[in-house]
Protein backbone atom coordinates (compact mmCIF):
# COMPACT_ATOMS: atom_id res chain seq x y z
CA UNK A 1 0.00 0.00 0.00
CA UNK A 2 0.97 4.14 -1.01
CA UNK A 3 2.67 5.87 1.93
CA UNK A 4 -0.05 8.43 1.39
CA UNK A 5 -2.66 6.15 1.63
CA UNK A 6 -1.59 4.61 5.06
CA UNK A 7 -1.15 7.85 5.74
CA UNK A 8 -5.11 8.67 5.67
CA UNK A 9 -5.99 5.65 6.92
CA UNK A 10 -4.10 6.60 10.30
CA UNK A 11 -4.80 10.15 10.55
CA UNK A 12 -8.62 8.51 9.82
CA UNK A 13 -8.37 6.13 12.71
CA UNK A 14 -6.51 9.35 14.42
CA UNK A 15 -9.93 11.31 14.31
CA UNK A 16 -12.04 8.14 15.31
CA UNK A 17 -9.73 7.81 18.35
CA UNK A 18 -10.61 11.14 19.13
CA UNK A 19 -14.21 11.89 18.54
CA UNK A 20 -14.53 8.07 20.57
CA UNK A 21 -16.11 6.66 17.21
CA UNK A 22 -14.66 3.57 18.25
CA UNK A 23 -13.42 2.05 21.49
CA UNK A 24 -9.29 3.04 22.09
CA UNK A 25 -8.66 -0.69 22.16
CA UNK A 26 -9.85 -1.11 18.55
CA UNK A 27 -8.36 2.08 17.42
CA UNK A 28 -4.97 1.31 19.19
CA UNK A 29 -5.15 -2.45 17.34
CA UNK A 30 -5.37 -0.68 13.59
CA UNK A 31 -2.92 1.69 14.51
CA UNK A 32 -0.34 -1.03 15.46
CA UNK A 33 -1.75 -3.32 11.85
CA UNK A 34 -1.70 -0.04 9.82
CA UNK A 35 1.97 1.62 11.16
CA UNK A 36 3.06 -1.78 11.53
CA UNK A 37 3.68 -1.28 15.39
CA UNK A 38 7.03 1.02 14.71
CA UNK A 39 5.67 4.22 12.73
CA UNK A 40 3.22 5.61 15.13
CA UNK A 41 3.67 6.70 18.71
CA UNK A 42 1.36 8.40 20.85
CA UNK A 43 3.78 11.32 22.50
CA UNK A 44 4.63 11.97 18.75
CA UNK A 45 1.24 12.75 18.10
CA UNK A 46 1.04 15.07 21.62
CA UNK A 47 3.95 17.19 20.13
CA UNK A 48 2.59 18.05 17.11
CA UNK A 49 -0.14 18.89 18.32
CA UNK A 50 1.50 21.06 21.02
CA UNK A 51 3.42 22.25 18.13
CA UNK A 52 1.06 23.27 16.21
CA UNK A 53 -1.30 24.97 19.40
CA UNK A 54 1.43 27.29 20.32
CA UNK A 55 2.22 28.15 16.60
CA UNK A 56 -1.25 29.01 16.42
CA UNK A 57 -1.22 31.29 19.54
CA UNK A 58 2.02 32.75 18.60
CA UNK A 59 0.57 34.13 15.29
CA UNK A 60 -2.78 35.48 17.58
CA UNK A 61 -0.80 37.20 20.04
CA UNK A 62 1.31 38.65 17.09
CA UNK A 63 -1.63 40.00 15.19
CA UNK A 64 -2.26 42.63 18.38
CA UNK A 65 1.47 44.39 17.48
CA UNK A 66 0.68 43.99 13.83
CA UNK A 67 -2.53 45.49 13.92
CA UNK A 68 -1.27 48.32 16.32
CA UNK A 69 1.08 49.48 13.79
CA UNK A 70 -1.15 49.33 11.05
CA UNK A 71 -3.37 51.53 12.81
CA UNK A 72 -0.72 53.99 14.02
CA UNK A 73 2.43 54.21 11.87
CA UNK A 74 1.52 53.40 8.38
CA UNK A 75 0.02 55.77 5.91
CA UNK A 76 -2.45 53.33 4.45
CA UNK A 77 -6.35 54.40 3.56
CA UNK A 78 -8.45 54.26 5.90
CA UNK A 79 -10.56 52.14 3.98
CA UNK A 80 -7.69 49.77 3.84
CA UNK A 81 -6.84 49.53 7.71
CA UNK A 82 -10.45 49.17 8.42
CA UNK A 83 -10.43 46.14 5.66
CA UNK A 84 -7.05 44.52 7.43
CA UNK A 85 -8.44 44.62 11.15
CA UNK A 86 -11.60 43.56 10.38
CA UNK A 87 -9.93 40.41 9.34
CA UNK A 88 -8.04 39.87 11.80
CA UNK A 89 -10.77 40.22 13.80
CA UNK A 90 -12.37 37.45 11.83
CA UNK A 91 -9.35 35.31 11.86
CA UNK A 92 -8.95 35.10 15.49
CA UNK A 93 -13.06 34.36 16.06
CA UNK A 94 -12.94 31.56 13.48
CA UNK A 95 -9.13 30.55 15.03
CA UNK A 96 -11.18 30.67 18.73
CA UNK A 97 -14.64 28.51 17.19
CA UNK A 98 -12.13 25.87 15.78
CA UNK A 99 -10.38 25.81 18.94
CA UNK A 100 -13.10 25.74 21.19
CA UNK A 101 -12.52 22.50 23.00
CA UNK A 102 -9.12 23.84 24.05
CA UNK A 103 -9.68 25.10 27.55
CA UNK A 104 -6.79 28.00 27.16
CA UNK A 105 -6.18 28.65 23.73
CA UNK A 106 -9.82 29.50 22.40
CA UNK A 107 -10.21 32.28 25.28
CA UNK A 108 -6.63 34.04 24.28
CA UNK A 109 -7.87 33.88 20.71
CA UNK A 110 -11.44 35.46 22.04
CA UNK A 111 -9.88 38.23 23.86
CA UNK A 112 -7.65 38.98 21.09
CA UNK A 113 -10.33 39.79 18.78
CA UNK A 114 -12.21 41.86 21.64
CA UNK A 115 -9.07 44.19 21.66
CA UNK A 116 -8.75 44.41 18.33
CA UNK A 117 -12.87 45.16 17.73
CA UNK A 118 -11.82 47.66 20.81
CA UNK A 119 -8.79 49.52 18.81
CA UNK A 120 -11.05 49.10 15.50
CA UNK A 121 -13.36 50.90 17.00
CA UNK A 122 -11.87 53.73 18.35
CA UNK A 123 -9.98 54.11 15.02
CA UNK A 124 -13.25 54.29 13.76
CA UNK A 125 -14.72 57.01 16.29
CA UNK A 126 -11.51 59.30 15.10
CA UNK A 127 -11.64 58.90 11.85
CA UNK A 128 -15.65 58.71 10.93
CA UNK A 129 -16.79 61.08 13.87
CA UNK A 130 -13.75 63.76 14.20
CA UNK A 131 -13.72 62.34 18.21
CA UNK A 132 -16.76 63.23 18.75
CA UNK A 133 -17.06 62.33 22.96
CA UNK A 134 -20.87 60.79 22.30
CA UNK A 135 -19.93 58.95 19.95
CA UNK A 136 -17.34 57.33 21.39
CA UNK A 137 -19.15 56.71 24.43
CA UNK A 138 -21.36 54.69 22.18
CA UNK A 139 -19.05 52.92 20.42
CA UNK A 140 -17.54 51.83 24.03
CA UNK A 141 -21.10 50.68 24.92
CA UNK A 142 -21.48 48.91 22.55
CA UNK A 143 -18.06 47.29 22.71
CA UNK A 144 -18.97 46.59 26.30
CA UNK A 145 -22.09 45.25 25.76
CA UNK A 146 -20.86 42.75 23.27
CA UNK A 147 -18.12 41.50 25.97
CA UNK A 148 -21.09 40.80 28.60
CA UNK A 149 -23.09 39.24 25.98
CA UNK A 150 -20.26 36.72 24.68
CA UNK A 151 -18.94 36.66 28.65
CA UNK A 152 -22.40 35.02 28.73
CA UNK A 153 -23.42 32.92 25.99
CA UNK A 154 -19.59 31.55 26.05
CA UNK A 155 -19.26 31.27 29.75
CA UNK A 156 -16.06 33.92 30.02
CA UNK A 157 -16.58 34.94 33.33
CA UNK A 158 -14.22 37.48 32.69
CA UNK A 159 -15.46 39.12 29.58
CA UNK A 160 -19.00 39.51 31.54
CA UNK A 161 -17.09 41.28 34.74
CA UNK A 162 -14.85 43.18 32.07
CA UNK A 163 -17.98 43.75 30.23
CA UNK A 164 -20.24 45.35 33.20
CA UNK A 165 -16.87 46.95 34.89
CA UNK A 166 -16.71 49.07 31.71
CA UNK A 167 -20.27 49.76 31.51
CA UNK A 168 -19.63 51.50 35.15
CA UNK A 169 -16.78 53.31 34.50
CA UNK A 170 -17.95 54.74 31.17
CA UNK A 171 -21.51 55.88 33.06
CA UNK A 172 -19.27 57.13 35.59
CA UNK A 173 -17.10 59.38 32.82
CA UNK A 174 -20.67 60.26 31.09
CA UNK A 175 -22.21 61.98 34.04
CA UNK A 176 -19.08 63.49 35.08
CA UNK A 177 -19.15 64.64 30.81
């Protein structure tokens, strides 16, 4: 049999070990007939997977710097850095939904794309509304709101008490406004 075909067949059995298709006994027996008991190993398997988690949360946290100097010290449209956060934004919530199951990595990747959505939009507020202070405040409240309302439907305790904790201080800066 192809290389690449034993190589689907395991990464098959792989994903059937996982999602529990099968029971681990079973899976563990076609591993061993399929690799022919030397190929495979199970810490192998860990580290790639490590490997690729922390490559993946490398490139999130590096999108925050990135995204900071495209905002501040390029002379790109507007149009243009709007265009660029807004996928990043994207990136990170589709990187966070595929790694939901892991119980650190998908709520780095969330709050990633809150900050970002946060810098977006007060990039937004100076460049649409001139800084206009009511305006702001409602782009903040909004901001604010979404954070309590993914804090939760997600179950982030923290994005709800970052959520309501901003909701305070910006009512507290509005009546003193």
């Amino acid at each position: 049999m192809k290389q690449t075909k034993k190589d689907i067949i395991i990464q098959e059995i792989l994903l059937w070990k996982d999602n529990q298709m099968l029971p681990p006994h079973y899976c563990d027996y076609l591993l061993a007939l399929y690799t022919q008991g030397t190929e495979f190993t199970e810490s192998g398997r860990c580290a790639q997977l490590k490997r690729i988690h922390m490559s993946t949360a490398l490139l999130a946290l590096l999108l925050l710097p990135v995204a900071v100097c495209i905002l501040y010290f390029t002379e790109l449209s507007f149009l243009l850095q709007t265009v660029i956060l807004t996928s990043f934004v994207g990136s990170l919530l589709l990187l966070a939904i595929y790694f939901s199951r892991q119980k650190v990595l998908a709520p780095m990747l969330f709050l990633g794309a809150a900050v970002l959505l946060l810098l977006l939009s007060l990039e937004l507020n100076t460049r649409i509304f001139h800084d206009h202070p009511y305006t702001l405040y409602g782009l903040l409240a909004v901001n604010c709101l979404l954070w309590i309302f993914t804090g939760v439907k997600l179950k982030l305790f923290y994005f709800s008490i970052s959520g309501g904790l901003g909701l305070i201080v910006l009512l507290f800066f509005w009546l003193q406004y």
